[in-house]
C-alpha atoms as a PDB file:
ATOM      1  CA  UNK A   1      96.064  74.414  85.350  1.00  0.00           C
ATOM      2  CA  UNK A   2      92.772  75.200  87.143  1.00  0.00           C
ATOM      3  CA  UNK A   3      92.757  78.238  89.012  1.00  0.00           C
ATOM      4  CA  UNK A   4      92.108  77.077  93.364  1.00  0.00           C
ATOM      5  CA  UNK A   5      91.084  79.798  96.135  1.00  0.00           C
ATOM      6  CA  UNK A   6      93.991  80.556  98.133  1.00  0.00           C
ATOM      7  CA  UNK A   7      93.421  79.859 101.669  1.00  0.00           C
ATOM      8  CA  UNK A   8      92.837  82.822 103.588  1.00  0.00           C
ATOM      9  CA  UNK A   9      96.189  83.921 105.944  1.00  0.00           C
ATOM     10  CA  UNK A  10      93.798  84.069 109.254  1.00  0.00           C
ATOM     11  CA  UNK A  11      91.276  82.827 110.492  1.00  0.00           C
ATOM     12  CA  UNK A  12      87.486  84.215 109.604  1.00  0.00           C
ATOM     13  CA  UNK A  13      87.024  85.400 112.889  1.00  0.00           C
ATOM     14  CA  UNK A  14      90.153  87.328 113.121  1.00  0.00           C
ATOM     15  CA  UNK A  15      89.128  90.638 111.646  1.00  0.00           C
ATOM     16  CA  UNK A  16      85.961  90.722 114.058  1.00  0.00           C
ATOM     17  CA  UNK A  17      84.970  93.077 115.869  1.00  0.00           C
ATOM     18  CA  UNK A  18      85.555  95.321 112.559  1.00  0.00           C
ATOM     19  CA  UNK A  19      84.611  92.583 109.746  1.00  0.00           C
ATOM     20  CA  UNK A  20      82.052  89.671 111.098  1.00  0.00           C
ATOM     21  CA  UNK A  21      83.104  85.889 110.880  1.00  0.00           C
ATOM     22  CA  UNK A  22      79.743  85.307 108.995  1.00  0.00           C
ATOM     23  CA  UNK A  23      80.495  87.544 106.193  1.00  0.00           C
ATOM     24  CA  UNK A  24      84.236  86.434 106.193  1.00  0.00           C
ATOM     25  CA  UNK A  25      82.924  82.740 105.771  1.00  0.00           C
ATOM     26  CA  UNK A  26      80.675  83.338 103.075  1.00  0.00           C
ATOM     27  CA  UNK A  27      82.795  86.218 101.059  1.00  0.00           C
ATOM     28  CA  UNK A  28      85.461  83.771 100.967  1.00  0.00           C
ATOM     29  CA  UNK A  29      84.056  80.650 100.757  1.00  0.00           C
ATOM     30  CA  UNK A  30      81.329  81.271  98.710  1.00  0.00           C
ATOM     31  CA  UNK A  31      81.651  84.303  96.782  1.00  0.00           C
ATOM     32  CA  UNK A  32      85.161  83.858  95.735  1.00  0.00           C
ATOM     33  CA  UNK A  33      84.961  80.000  95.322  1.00  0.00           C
ATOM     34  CA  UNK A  34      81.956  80.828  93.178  1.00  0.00           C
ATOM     35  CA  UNK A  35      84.748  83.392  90.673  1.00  0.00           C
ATOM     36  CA  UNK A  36      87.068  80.720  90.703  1.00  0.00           C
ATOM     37  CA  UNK A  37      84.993  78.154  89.505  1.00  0.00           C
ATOM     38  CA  UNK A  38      83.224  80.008  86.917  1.00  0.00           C
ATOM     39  CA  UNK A  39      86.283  80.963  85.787  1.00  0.00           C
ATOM     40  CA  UNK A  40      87.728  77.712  85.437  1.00  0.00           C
ATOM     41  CA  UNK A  41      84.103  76.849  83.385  1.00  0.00           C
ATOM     42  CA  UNK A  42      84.855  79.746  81.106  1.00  0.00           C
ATOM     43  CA  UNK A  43      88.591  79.145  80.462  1.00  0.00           C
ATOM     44  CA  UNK A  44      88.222  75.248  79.501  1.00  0.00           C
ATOM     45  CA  UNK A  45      89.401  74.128  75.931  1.00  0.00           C
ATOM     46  CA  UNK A  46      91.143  78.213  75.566  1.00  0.00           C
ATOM     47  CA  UNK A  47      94.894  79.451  75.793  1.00  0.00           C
ATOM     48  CA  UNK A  48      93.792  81.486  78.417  1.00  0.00           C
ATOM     49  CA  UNK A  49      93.864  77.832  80.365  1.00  0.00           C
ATOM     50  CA  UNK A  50      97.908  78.165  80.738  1.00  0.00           C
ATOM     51  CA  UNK A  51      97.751  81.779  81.850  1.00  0.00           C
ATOM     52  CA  UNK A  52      98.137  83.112  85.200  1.00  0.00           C
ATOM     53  CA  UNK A  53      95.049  85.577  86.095  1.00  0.00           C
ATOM     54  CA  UNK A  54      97.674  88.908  85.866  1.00  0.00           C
ATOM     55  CA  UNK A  55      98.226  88.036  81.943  1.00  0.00           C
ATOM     56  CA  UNK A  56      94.110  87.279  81.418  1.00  0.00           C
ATOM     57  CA  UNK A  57      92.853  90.672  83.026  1.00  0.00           C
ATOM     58  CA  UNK A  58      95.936  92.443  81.919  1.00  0.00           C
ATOM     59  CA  UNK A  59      94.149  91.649  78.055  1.00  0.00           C
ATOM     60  CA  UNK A  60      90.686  91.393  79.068  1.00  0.00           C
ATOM     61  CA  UNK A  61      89.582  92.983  75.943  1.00  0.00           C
ATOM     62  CA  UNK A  62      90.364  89.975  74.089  1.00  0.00           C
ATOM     63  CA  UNK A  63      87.913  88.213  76.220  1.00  0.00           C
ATOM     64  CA  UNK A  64      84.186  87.563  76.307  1.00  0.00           C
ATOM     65  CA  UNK A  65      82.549  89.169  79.871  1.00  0.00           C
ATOM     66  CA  UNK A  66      82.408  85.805  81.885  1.00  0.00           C
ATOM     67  CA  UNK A  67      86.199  85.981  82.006  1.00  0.00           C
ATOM     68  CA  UNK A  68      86.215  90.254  82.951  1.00  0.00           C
ATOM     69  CA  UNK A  69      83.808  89.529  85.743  1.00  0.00           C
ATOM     70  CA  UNK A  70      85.172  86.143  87.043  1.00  0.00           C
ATOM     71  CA  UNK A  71      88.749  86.513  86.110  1.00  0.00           C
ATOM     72  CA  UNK A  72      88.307  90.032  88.019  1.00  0.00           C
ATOM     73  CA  UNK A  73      86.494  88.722  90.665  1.00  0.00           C
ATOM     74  CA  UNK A  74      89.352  86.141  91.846  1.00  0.00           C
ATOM     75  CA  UNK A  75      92.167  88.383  91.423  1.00  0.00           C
ATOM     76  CA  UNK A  76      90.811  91.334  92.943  1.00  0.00           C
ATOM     77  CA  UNK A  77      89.491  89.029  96.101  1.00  0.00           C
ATOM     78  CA  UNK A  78      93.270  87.334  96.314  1.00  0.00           C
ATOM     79  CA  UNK A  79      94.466  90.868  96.409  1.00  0.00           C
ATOM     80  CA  UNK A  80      92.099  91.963  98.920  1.00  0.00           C
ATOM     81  CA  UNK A  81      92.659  88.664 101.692  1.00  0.00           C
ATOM     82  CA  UNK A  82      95.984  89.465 101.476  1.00  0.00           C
ATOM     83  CA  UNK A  83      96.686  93.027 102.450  1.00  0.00           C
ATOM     84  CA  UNK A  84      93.894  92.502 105.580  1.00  0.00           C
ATOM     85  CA  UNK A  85      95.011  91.694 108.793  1.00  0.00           C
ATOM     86  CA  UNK A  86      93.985  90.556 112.223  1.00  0.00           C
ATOM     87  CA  UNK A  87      97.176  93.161 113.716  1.00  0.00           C
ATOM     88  CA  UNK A  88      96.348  95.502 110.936  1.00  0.00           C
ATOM     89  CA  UNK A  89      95.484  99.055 110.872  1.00  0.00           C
ATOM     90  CA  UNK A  90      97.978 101.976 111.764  1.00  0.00           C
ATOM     91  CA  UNK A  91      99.997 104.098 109.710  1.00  0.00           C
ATOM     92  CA  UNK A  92     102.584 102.763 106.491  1.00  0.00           C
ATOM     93  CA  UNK A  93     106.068 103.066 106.739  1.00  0.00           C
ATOM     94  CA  UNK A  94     109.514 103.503 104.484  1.00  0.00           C
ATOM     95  CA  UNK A  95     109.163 104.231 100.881  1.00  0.00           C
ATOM     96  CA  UNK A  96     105.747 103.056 100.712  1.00  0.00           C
ATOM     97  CA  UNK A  97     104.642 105.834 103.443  1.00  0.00           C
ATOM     98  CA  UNK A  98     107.485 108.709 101.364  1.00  0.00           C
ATOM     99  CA  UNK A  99     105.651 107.597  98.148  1.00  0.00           C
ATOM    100  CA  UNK A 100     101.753 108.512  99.736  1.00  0.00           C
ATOM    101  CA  UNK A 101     103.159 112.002 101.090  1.00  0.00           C
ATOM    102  CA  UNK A 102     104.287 112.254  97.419  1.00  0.00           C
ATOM    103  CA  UNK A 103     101.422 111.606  96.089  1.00  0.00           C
ATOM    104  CA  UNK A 104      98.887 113.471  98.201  1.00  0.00           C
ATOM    105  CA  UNK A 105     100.631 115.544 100.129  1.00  0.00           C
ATOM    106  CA  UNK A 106      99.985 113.934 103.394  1.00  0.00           C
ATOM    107  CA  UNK A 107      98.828 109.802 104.546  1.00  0.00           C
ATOM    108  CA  UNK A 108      95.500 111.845 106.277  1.00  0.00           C
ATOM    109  CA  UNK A 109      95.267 113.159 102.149  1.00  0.00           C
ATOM    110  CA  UNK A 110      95.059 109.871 101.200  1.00  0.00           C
ATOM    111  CA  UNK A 111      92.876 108.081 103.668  1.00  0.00           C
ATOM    112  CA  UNK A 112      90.364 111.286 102.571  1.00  0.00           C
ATOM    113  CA  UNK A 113      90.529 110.475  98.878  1.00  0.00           C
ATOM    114  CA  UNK A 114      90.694 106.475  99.046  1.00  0.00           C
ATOM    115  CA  UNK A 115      87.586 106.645 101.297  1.00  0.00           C
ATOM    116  CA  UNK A 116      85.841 109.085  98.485  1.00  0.00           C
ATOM    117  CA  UNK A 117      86.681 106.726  96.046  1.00  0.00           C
ATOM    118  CA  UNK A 118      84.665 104.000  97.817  1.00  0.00           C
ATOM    119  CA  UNK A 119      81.739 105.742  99.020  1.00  0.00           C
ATOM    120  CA  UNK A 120      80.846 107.618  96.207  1.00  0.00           C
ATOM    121  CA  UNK A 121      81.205 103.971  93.650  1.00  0.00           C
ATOM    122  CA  UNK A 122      77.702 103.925  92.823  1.00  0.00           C
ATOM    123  CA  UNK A 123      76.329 100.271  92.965  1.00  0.00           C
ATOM    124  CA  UNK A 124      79.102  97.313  93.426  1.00  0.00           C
ATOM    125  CA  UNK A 125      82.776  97.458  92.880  1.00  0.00           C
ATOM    126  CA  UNK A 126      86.117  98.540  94.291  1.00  0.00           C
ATOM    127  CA  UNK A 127      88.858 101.496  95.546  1.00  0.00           C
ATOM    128  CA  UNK A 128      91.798 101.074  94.331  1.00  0.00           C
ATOM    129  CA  UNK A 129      95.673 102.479  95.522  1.00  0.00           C
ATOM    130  CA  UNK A 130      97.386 101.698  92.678  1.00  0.00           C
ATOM    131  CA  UNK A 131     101.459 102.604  91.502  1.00  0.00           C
ATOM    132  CA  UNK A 132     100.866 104.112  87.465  1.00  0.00           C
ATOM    133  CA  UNK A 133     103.484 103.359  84.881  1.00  0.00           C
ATOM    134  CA  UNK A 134     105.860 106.306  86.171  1.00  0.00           C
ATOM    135  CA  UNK A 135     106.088 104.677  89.851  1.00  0.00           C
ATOM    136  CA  UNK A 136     103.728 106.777  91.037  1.00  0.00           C
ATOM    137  CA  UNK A 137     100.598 106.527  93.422  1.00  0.00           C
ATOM    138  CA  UNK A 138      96.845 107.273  92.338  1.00  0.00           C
ATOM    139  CA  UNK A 139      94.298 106.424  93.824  1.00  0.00           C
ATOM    140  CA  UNK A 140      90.629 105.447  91.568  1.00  0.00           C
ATOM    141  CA  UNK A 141      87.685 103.215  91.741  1.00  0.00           C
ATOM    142  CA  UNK A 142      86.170 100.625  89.120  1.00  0.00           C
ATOM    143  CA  UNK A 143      83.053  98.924  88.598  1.00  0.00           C
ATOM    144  CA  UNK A 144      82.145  95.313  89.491  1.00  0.00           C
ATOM    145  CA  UNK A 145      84.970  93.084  89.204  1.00  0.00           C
ATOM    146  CA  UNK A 146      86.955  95.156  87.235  1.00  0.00           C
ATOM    147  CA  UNK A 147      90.588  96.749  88.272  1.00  0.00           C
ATOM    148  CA  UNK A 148      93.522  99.110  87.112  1.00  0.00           C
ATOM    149  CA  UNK A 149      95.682  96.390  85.514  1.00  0.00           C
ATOM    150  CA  UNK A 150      92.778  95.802  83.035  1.00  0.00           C
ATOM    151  CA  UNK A 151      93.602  97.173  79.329  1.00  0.00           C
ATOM    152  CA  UNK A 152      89.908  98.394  79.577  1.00  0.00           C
ATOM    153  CA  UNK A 153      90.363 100.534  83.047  1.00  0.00           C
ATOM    154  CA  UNK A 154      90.101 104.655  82.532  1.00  0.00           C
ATOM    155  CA  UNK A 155      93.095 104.918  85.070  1.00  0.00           C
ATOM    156  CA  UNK A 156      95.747 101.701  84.805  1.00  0.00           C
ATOM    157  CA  UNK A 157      98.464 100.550  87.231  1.00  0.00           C
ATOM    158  CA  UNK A 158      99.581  97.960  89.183  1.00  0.00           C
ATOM    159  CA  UNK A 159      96.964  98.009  92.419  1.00  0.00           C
ATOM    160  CA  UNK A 160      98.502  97.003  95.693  1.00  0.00           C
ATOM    161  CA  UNK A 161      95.503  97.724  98.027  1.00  0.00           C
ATOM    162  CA  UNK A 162      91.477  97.211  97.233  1.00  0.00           C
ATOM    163  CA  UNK A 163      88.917  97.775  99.592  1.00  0.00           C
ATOM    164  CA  UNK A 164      85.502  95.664  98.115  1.00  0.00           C
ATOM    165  CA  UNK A 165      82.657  98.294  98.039  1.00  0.00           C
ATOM    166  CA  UNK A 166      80.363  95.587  96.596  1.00  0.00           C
ATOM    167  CA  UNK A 167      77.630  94.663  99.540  1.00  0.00           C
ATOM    168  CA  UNK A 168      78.463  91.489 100.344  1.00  0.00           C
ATOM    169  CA  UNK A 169      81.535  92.621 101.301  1.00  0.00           C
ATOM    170  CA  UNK A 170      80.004  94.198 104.488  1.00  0.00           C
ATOM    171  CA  UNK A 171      76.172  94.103 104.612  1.00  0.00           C
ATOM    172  CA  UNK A 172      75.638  91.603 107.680  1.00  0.00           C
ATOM    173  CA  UNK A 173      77.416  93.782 109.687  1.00  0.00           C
ATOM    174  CA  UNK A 174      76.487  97.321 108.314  1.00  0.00           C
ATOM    175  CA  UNK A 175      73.805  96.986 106.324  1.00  0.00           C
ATOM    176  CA  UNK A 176      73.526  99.975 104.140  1.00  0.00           C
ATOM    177  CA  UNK A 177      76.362 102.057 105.835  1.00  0.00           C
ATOM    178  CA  UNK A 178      78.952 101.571 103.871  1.00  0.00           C
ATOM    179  CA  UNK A 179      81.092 104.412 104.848  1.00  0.00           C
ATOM    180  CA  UNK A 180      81.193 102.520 108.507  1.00  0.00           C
ATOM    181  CA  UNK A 181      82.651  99.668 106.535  1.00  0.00           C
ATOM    182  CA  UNK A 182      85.360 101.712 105.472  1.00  0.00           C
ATOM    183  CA  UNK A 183      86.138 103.485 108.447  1.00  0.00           C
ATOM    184  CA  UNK A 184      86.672 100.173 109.938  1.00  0.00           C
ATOM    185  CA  UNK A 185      88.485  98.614 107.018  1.00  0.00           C
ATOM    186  CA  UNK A 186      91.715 100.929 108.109  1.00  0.00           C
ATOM    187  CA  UNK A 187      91.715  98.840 111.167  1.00  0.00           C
ATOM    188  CA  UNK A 188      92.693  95.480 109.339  1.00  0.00           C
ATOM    189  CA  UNK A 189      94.675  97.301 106.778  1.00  0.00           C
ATOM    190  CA  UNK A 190      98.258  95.232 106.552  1.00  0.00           C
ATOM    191  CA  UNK A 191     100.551  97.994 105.776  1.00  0.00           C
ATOM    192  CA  UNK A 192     103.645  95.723 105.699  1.00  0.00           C
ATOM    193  CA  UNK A 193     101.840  94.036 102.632  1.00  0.00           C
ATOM    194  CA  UNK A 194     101.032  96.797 100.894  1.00  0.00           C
ATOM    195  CA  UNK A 195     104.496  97.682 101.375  1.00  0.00           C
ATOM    196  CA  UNK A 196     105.686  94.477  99.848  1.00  0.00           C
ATOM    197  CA  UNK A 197     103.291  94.990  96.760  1.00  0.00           C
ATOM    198  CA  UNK A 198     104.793  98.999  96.385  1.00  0.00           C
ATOM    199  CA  UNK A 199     108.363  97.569  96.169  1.00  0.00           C
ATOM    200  CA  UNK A 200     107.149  94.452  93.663  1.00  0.00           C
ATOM    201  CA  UNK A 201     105.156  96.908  91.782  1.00  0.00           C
ATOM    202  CA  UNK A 202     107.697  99.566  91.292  1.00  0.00           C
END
C-alpha cells in the first residue's frame, strides 16, 4: 500500500491572518506531496512497503536516509495538519492541561520552553511536546525530518504536538522572524487534538 497525503481538515486559508494561504498551499501540496512520493520511490520492492509510517520511523536505523528524511517528513507533516486549527489557540484542558502543570510547573512554563525549543533549532527541523515511556511530558527539538518516536532520537516518546521550524513552514509570511511564527502558531494550536493524542499516547 502506497502511502497518499491526507487531505488537510480546513481549508488553506483558514489559519490566515496567522499562517498565509500561499504557504499553506504549497507546504501541503507541494512539500508534503513531494515526502510522500519519495517515500513511496524509496519503499518499492522492500517490507517496509506493508508498514504503516509509525513502525518505519519507529526502526529507522534499519533504514537507508531517503526513508529517515521522507518517512519523517510525512509523518511529522500529518501530525502537524492535524493538531492546527482555524478555532485554535487558547489554553488545554483536563488531564492533558494537569499533565503540562506536572511537567513544568505551569502551561505559561511550557509555552516558554516549547518556544525555546524552536527558536534556538539551528537550521531546519521541529519542537516537539512529546509523552516519554513513563507517561510523562518533555518537551525537545530534532533536526530535519526527524522526531522522538525515532530509535535514533536523543530524547524518545510518543509526540502529540510539532510546530515545523523548517522555513518553508513560514517564510512568505515572516521571512526570517521565526520567533513571530511561533508566537502566532499558539493561535491555531487545536488543544482538543492534542488532547486526543495525550490520552492515545498514554
Amino acid at each position: 500500500m502506497a502511502f497518499k497525503l491526507p487531505a488537510l481538515p480546513y481549508a488553506t486559508d483558514a489559519l490566515e491572518p496567522h499562517i498565509d494561504k500561499m504557504t499553506m498551499e504549497i507546504h501541503h501540496g507541494k512539500h508534503h506531496q513531494a515526502y510522500v512520493d519519495n517515500l513511496n520511490k524509496a519503499i518499492v520492492g522492500t517490507d517496509a512497503e506493508k508498514l504503516t509510517v509509525e513502525d518505519i520511523i519507529g526502526n529507522i536505523s534499519k533504514y537507508p536516509m531517503v526513508v529517515r528524511n521522507n518517512g519523517g517528513g510525512h509523518y511529522n507533516h500529518a501530525l502537524y495538519w492535524s493538531i492546527m486549527s482555524p478555532h485554535g489557540g487558547g489554553i488545554p484542558a483536563g488531564d492533558l492541561a494537569k499533565a503540562i502543570d506536572a511537567a513544568f510547573g505551569s502551561f505559561d512554563n511550557f509555552k516558554t520552553k516549547f518556544a525555546e525549543a524552536g527558536t534556538t533549532r539551528f537550521g531546519s527541523g521541529w519542537a516537539w511536546l512529546s509523552v516519554d515511556s513513563q507517561g510523562k511530558l518533555q518537551v525537545s527539538s530534532t533536526p530535519n525530518q526527524d522526531n522522538p518516536l525515532m530509535d535514533i532520537a536523543e530524547v524518545k516518546g510518543t509526540p502529540i504536538l510539532g510546530m515545523d521550524v523548517w522555513e518553508h513552514a513560514y517564510y512568505l509570511k515572516y521571512q526570517n522572524k521565526r520567533p513571530d511564527y511561533i508566537t502566532a502558531f499558539w493561535h491555531v494550536i487545536n488543544w482538543q487534538a492534542v488532547a486526543d493524542n495525550f490520552a492515545k499516547a498514554k
